[in-house]
PDB file of N, CA and C in Angstrom:
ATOM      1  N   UNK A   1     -11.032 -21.345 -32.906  1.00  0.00           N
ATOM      2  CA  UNK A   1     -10.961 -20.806 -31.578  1.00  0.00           C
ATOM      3  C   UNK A   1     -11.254 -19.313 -31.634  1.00  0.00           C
ATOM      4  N   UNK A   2     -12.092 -19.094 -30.970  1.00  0.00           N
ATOM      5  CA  UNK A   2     -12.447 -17.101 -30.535  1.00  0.00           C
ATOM      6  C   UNK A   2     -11.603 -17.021 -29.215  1.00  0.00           C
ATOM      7  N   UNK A   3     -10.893 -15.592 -29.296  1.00  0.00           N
ATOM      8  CA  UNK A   3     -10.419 -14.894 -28.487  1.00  0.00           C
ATOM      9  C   UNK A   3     -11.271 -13.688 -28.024  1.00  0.00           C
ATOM     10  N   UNK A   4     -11.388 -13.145 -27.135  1.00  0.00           N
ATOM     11  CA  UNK A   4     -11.906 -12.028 -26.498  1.00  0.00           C
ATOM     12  C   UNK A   4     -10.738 -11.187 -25.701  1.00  0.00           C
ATOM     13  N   UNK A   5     -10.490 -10.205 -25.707  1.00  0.00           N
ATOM     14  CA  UNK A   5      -9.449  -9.589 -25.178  1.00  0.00           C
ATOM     15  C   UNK A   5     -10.063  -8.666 -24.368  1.00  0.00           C
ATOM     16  N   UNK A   6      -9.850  -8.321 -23.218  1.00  0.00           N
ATOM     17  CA  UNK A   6     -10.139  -6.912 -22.173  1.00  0.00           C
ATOM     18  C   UNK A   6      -9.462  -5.892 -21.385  1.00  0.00           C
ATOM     19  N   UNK A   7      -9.351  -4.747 -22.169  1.00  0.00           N
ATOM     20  CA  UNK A   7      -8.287  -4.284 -21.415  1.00  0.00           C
ATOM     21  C   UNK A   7      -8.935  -3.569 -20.373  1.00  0.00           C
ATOM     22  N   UNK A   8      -8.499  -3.682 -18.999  1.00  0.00           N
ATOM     23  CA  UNK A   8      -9.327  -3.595 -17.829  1.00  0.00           C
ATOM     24  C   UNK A   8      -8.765  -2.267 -17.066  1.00  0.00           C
ATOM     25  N   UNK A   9      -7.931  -1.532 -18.137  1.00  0.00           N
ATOM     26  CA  UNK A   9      -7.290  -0.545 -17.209  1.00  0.00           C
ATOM     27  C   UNK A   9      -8.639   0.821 -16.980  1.00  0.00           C
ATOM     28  N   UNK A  10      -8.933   0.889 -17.775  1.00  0.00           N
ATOM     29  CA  UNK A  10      -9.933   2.270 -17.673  1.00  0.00           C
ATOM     30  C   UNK A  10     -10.784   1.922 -16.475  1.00  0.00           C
ATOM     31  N   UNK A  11     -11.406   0.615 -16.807  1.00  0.00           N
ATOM     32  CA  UNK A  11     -12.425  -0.074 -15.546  1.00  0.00           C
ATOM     33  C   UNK A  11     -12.012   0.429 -14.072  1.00  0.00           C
ATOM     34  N   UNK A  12     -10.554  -0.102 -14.095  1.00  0.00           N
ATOM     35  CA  UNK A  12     -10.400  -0.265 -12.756  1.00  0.00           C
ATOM     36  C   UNK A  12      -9.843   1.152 -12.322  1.00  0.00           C
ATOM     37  N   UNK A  13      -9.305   2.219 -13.509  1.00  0.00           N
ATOM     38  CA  UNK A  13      -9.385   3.501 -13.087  1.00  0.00           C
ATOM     39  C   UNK A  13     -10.660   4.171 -11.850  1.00  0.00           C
ATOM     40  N   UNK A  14     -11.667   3.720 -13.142  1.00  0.00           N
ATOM     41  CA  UNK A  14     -12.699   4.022 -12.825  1.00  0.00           C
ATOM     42  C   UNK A  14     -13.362   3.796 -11.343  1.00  0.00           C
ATOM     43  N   UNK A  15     -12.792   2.533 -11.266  1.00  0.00           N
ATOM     44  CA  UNK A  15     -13.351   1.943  -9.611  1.00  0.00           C
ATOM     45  C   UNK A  15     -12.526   2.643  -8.687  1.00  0.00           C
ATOM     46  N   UNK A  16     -11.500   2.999  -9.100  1.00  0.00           N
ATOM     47  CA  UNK A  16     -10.619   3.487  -8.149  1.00  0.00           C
ATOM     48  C   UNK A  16     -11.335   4.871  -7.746  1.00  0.00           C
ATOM     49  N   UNK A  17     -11.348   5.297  -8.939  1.00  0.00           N
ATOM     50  CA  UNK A  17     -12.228   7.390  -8.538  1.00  0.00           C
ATOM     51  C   UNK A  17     -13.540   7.081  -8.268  1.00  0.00           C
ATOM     52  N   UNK A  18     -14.208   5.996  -7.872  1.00  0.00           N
ATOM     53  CA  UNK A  18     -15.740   5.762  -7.592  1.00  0.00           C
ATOM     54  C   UNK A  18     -15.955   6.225  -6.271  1.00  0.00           C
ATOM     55  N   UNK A  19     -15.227   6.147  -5.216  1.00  0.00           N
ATOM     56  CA  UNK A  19     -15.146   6.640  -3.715  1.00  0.00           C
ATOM     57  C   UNK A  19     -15.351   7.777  -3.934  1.00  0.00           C
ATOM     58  N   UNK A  20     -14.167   8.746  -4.629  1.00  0.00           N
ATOM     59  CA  UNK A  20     -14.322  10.411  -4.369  1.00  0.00           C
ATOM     60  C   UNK A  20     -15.759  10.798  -5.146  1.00  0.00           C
ATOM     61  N   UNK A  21     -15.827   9.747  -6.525  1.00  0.00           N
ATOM     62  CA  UNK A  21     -16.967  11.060  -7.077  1.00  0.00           C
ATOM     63  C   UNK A  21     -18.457  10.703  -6.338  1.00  0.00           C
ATOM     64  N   UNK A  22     -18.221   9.379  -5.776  1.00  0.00           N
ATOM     65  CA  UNK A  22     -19.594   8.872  -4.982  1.00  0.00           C
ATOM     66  C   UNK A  22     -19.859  10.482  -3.731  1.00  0.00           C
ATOM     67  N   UNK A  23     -18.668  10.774  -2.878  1.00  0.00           N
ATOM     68  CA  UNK A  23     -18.533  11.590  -2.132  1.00  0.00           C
ATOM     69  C   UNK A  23     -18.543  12.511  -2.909  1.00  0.00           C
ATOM     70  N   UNK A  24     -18.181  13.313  -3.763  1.00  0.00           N
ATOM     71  CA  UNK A  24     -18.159  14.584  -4.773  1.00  0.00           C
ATOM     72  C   UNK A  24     -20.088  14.614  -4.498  1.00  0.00           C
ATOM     73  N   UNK A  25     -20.497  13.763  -5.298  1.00  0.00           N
ATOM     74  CA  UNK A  25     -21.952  13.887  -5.493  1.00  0.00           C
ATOM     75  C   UNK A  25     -22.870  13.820  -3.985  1.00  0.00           C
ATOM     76  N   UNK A  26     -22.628  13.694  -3.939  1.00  0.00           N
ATOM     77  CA  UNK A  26     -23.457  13.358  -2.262  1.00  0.00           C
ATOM     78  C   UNK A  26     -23.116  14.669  -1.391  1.00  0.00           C
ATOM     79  N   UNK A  27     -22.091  15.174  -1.422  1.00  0.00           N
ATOM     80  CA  UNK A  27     -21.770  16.936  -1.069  1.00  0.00           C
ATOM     81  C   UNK A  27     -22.885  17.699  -1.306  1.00  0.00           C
ATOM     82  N   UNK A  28     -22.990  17.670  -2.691  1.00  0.00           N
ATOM     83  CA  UNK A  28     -23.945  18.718  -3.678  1.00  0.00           C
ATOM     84  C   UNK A  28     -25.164  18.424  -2.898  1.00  0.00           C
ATOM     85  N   UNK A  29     -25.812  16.777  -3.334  1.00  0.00           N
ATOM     86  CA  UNK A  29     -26.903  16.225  -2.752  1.00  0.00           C
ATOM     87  C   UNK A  29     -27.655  16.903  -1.396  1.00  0.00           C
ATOM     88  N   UNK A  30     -26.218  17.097  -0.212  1.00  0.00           N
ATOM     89  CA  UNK A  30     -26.402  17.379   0.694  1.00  0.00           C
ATOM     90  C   UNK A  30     -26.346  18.616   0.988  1.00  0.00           C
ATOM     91  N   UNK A  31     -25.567  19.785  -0.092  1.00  0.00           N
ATOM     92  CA  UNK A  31     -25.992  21.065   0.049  1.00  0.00           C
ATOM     93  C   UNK A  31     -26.885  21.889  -0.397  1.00  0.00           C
ATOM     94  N   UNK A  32     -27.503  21.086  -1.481  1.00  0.00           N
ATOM     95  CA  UNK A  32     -28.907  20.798  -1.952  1.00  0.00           C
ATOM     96  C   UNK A  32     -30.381  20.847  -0.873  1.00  0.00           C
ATOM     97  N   UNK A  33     -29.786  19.802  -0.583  1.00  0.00           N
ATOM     98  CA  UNK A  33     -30.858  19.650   0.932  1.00  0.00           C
ATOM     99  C   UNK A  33     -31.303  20.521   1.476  1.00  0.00           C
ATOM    100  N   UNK A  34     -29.842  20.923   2.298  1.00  0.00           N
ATOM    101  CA  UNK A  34     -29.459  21.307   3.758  1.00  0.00           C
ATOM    102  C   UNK A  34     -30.219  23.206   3.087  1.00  0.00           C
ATOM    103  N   UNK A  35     -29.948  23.767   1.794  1.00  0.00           N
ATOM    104  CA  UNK A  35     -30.436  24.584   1.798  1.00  0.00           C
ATOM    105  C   UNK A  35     -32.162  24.968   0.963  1.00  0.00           C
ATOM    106  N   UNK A  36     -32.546  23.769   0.537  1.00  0.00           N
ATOM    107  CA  UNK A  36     -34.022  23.670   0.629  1.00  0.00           C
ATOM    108  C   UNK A  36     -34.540  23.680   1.718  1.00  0.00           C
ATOM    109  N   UNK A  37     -34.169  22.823   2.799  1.00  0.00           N
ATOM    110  CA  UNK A  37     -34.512  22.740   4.468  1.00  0.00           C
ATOM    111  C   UNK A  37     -34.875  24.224   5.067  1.00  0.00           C
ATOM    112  N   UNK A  38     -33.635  25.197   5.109  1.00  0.00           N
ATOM    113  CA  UNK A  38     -33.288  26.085   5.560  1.00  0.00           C
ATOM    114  C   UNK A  38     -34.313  27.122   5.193  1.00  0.00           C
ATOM    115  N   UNK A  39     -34.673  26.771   3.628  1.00  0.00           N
ATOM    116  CA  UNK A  39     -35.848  27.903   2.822  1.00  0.00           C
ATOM    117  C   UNK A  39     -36.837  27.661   3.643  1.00  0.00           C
ATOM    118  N   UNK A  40     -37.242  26.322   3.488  1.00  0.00           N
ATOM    119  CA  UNK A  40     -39.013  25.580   3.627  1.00  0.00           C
ATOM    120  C   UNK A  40     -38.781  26.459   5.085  1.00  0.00           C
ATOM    121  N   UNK A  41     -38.202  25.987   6.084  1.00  0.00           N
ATOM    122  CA  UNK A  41     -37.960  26.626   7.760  1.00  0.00           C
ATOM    123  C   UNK A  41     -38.556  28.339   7.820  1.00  0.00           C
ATOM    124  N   UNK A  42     -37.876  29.099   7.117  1.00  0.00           N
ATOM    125  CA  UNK A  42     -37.560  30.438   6.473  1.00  0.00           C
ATOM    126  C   UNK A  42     -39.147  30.884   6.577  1.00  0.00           C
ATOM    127  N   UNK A  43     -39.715  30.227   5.224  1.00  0.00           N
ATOM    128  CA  UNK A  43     -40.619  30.482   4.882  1.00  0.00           C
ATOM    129  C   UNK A  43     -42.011  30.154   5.264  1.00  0.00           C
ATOM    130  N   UNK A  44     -41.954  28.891   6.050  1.00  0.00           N
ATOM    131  CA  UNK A  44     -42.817  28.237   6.786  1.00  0.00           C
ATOM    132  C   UNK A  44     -43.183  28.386   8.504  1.00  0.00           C
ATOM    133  N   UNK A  45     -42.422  28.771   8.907  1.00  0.00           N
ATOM    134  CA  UNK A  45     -42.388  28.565  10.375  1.00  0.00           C
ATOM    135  C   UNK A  45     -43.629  29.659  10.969  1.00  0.00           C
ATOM    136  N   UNK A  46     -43.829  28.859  11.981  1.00  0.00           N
ATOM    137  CA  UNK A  46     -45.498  29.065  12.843  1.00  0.00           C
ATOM    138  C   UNK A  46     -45.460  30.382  13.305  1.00  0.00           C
ATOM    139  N   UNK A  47     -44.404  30.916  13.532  1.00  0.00           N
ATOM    140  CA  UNK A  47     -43.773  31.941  14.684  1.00  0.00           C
ATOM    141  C   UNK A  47     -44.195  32.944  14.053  1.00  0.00           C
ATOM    142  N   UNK A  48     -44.607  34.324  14.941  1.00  0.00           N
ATOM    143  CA  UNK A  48     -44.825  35.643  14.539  1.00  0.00           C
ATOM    144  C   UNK A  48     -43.496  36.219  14.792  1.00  0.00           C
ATOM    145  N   UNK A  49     -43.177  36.567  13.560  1.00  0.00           N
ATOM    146  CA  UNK A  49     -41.544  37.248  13.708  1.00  0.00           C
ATOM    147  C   UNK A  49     -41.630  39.252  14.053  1.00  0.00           C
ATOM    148  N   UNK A  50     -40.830  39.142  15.016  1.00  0.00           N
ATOM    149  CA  UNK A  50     -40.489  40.168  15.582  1.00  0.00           C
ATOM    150  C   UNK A  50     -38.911  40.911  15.519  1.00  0.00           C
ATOM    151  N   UNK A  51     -38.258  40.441  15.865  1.00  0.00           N
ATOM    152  CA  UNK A  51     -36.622  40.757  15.569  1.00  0.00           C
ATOM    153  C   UNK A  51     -36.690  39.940  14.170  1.00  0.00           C
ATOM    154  N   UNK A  52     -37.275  38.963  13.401  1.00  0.00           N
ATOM    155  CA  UNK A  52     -36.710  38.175  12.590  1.00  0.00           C
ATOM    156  C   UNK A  52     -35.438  37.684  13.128  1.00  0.00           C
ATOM    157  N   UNK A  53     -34.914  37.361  14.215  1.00  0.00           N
ATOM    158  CA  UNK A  53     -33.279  37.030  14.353  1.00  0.00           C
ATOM    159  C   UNK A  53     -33.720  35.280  14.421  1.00  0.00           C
ATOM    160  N   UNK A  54     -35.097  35.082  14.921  1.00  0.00           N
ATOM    161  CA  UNK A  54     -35.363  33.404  14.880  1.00  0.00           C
ATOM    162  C   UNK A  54     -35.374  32.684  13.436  1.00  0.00           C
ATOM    163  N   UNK A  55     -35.550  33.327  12.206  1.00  0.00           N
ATOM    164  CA  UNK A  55     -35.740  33.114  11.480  1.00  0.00           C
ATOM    165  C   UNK A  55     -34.601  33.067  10.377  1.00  0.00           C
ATOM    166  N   UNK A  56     -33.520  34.644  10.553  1.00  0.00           N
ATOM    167  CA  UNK A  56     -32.641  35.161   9.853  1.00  0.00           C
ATOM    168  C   UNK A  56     -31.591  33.582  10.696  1.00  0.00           C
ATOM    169  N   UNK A  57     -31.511  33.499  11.558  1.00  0.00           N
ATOM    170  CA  UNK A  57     -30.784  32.514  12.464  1.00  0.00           C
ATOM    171  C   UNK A  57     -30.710  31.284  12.133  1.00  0.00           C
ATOM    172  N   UNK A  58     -31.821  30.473  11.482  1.00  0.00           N
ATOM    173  CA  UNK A  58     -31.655  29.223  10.948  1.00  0.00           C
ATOM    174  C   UNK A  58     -30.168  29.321  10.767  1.00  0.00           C
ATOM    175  N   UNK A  59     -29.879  27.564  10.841  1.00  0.00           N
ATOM    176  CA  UNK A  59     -28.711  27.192  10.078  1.00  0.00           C
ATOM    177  C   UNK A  59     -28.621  26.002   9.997  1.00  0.00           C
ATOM    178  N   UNK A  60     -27.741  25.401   8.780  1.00  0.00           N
ATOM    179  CA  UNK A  60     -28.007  24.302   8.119  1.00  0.00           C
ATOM    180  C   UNK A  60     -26.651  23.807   8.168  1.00  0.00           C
ATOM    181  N   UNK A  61     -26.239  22.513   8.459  1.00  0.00           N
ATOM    182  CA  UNK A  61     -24.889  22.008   8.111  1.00  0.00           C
ATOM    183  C   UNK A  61     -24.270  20.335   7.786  1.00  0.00           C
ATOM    184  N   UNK A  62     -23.717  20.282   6.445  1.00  0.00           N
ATOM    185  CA  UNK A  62     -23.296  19.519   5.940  1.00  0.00           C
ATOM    186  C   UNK A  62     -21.803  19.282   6.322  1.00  0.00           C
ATOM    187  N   UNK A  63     -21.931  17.277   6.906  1.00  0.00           N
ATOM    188  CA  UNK A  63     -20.419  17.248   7.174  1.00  0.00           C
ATOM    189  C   UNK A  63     -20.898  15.382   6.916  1.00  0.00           C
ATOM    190  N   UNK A  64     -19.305  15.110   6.629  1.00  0.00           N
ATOM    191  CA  UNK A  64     -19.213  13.142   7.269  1.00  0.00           C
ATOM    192  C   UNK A  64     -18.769  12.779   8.463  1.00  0.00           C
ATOM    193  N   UNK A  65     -19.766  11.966   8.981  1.00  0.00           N
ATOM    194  CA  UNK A  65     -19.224  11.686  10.184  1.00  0.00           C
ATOM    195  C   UNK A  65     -18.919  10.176   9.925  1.00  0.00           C
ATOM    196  N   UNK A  66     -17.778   9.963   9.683  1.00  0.00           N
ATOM    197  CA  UNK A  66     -16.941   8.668   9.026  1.00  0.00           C
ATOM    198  C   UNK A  66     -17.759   8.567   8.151  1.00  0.00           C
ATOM    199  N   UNK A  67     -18.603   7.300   7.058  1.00  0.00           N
ATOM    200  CA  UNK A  67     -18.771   7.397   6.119  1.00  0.00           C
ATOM    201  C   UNK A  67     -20.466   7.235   6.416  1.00  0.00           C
ATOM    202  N   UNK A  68     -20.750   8.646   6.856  1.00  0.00           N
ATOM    203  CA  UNK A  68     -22.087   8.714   6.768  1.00  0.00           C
ATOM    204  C   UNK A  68     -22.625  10.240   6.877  1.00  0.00           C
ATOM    205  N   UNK A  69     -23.088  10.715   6.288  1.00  0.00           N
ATOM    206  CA  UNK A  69     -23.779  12.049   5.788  1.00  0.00           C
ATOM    207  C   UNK A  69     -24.682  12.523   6.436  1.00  0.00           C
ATOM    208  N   UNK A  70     -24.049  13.124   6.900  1.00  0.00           N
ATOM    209  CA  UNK A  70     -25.428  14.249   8.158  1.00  0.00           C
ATOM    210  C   UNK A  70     -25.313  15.492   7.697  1.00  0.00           C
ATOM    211  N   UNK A  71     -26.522  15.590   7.500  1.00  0.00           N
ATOM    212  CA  UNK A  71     -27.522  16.969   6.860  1.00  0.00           C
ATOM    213  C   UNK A  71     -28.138  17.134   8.123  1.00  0.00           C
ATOM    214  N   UNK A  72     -27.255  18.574   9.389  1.00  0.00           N
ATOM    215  CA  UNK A  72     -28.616  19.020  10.166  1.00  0.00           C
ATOM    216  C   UNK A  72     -29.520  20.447  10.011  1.00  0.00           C
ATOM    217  N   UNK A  73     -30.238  20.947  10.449  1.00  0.00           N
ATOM    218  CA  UNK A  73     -30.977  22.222  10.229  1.00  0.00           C
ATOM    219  C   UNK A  73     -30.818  22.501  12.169  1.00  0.00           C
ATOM    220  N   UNK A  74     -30.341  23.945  12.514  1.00  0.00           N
ATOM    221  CA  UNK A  74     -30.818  23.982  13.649  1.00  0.00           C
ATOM    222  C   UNK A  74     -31.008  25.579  14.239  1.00  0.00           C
ATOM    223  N   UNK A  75     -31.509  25.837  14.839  1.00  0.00           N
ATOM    224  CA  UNK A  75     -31.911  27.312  15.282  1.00  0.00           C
ATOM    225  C   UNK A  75     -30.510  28.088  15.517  1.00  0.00           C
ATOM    226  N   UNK A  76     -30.483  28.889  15.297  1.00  0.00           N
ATOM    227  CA  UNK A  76     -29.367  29.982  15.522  1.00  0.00           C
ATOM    228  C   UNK A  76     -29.400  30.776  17.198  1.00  0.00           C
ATOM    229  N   UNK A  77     -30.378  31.028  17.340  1.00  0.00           N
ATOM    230  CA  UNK A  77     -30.880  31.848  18.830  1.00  0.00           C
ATOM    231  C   UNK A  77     -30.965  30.834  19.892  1.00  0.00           C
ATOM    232  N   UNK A  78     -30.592  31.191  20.853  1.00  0.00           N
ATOM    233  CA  UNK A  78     -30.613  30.421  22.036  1.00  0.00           C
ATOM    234  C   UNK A  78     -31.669  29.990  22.768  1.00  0.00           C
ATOM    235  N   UNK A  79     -32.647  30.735  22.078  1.00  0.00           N
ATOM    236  CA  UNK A  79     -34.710  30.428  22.571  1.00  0.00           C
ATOM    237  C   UNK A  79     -34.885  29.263  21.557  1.00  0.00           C
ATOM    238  N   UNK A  80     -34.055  29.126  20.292  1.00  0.00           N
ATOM    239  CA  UNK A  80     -34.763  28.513  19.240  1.00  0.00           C
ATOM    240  C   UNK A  80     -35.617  26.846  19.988  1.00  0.00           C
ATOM    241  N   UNK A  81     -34.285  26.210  21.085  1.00  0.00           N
ATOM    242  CA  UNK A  81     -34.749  24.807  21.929  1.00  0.00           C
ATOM    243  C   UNK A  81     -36.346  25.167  21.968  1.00  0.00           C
ATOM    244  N   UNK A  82     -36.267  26.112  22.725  1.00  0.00           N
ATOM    245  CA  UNK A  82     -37.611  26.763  23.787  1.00  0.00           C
ATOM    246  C   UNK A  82     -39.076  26.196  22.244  1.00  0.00           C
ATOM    247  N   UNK A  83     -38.762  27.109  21.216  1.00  0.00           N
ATOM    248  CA  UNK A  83     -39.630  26.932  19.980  1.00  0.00           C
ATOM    249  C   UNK A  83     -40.004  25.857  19.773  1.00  0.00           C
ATOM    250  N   UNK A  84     -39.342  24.760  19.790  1.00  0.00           N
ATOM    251  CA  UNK A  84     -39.018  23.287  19.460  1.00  0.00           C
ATOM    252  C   UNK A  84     -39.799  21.975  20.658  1.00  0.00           C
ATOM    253  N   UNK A  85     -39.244  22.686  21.903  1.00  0.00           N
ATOM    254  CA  UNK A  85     -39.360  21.169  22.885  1.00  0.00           C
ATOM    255  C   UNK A  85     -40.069  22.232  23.736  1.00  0.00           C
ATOM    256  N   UNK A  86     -40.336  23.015  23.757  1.00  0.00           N
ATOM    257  CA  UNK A  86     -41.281  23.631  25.214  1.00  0.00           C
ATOM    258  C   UNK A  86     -42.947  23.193  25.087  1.00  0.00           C
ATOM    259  N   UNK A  87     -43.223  22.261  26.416  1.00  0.00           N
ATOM    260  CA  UNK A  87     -44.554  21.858  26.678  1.00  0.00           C
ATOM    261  C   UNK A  87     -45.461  22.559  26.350  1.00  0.00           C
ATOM    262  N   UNK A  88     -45.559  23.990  27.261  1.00  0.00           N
ATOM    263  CA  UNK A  88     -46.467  24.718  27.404  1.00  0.00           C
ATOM    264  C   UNK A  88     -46.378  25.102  25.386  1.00  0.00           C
ATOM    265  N   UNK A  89     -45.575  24.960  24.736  1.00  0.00           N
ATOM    266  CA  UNK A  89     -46.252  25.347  23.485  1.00  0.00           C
ATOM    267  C   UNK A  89     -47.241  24.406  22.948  1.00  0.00           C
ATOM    268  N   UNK A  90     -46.450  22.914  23.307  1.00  0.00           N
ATOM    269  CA  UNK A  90     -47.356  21.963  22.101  1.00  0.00           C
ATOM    270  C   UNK A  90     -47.322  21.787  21.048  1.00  0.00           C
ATOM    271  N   UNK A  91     -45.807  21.980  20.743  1.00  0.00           N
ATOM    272  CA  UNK A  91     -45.628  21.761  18.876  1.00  0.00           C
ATOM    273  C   UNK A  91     -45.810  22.787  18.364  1.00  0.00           C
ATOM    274  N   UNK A  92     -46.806  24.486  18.959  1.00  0.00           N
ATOM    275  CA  UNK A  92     -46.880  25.306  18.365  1.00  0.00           C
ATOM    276  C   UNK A  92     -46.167  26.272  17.323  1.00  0.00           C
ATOM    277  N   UNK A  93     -45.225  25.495  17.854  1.00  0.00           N
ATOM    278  CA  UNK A  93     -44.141  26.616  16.813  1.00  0.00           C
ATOM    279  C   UNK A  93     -42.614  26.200  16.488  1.00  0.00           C
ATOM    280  N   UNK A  94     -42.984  24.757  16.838  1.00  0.00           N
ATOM    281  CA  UNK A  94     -41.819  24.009  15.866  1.00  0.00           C
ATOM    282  C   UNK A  94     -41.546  24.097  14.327  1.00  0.00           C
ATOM    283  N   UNK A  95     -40.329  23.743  13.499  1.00  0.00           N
ATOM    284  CA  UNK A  95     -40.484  24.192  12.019  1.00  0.00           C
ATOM    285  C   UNK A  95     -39.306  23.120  11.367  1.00  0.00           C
ATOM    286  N   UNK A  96     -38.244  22.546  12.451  1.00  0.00           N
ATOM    287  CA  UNK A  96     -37.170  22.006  12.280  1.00  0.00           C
ATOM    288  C   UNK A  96     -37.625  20.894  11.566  1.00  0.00           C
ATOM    289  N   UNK A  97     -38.220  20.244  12.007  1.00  0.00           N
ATOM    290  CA  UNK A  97     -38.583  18.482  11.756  1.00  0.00           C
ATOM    291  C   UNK A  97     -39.440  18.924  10.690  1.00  0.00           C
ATOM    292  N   UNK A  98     -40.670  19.541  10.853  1.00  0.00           N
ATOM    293  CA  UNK A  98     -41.244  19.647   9.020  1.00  0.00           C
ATOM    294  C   UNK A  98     -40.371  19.999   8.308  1.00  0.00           C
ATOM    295  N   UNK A  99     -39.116  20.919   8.397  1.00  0.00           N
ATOM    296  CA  UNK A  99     -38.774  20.955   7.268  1.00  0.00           C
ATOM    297  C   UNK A  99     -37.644  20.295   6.670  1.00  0.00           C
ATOM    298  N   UNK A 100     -36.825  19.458   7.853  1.00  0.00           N
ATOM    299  CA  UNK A 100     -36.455  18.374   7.301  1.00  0.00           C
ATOM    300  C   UNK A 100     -37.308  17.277   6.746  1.00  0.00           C
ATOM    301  N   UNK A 101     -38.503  16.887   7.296  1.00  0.00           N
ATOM    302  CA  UNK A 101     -39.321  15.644   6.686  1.00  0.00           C
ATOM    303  C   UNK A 101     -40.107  16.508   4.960  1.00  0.00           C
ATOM    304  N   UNK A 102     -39.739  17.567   5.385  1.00  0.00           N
ATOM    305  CA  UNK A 102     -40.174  18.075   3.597  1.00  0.00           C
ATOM    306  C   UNK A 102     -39.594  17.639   2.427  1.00  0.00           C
ATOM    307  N   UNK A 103     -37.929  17.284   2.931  1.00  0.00           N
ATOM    308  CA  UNK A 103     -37.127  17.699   1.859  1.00  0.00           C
ATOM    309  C   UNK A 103     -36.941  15.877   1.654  1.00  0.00           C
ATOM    310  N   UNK A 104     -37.292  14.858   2.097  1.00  0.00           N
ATOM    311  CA  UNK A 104     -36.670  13.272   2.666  1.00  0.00           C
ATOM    312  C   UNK A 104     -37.180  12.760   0.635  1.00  0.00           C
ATOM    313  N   UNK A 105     -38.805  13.125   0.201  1.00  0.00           N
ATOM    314  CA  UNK A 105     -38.545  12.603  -0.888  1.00  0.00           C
ATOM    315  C   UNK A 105     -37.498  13.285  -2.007  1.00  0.00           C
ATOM    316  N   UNK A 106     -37.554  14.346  -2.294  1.00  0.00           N
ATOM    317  CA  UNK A 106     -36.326  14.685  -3.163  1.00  0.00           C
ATOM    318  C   UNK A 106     -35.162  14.378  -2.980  1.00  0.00           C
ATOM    319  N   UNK A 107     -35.343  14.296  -1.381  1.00  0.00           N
ATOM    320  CA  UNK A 107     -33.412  14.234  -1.365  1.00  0.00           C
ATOM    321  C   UNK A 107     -33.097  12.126  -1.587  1.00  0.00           C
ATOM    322  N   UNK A 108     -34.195  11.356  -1.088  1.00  0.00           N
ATOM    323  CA  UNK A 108     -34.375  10.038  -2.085  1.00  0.00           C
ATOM    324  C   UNK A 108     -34.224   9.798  -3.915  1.00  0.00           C
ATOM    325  N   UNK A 109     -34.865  10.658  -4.090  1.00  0.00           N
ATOM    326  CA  UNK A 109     -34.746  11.045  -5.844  1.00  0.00           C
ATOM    327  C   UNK A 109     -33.376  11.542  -6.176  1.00  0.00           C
ATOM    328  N   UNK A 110     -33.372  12.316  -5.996  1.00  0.00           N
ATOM    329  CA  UNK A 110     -31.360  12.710  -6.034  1.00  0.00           C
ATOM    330  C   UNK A 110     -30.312  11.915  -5.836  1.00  0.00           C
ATOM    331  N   UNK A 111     -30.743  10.759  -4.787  1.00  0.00           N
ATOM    332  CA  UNK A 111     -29.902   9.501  -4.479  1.00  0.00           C
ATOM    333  C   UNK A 111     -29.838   8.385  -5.483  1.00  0.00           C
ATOM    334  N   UNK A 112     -30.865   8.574  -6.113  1.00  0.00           N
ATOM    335  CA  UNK A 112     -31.242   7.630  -7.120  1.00  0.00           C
ATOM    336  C   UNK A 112     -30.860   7.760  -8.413  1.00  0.00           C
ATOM    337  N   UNK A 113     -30.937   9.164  -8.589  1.00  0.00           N
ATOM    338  CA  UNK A 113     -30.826   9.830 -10.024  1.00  0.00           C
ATOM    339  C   UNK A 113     -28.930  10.044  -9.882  1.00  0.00           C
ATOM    340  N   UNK A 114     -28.386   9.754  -8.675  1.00  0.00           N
ATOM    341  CA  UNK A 114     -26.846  10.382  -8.501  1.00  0.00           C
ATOM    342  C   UNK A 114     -25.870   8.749  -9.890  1.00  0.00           C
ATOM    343  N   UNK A 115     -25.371   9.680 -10.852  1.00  0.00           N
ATOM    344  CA  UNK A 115     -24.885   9.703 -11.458  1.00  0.00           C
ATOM    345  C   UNK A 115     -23.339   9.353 -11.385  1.00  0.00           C
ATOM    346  N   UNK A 116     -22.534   7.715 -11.251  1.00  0.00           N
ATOM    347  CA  UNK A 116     -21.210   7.766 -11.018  1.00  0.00           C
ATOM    348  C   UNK A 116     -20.287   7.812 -12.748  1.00  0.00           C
TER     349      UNK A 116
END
């Protein structure tokens, strides 16, 4: 007769801290992001800067909203809407959405590569 013995305590340690470090990692992931976003925006945007306050103004923010991860990017200045959704521009000088859709493959790769 073979015996096999398992002691299952470390395992189930382990499963137990899998929630926080899943969330531990996915923080980083997302402050990762949220401040690549913020650069690409920074550095990219259509706009002829004048005060720079449209630009210096970006802002980026990481939170859970129950168990789901929102990474947003959004204008700081109260014109920033105007930049974004105004007709008469035509997309001219939007920067939000490219530079979130910049960051979608790395921040996939990071999800993948995340380490429990």
């Amino acid at each position: 007769m073979s015996d096999f013995t398992l002691d299952g305590s470390e395992l189930i340690n382990n499963l137990k801290n899998m929630n926080q470090r899943v969330q531990t990692g996915l923080n980083v992931i997302g402050d990762t992001t949220s401040q690549k976003m913020k650069t690409y925006a920074q550095t990219n945007h259509p706009w002829t800067d004048r005060s720079h306050s449209a630009t210096d103004e970006i802002t980026t923010e990481v939170k859970w909203e129950g168990t789901a991860l929102d990474i947003s990017i959004t204008h700081g200045v109260d014109y920033g809407i105007w930049l974004e959704t105004r007709e008469a521009f035509d997309g001219k000088y939007q920067i939000l959405e490219e530079a979130r859709d910049s960051q979608i493959e790395e921040f996939k790769n990071m999800i993948k590569a995340l380490k429990l």
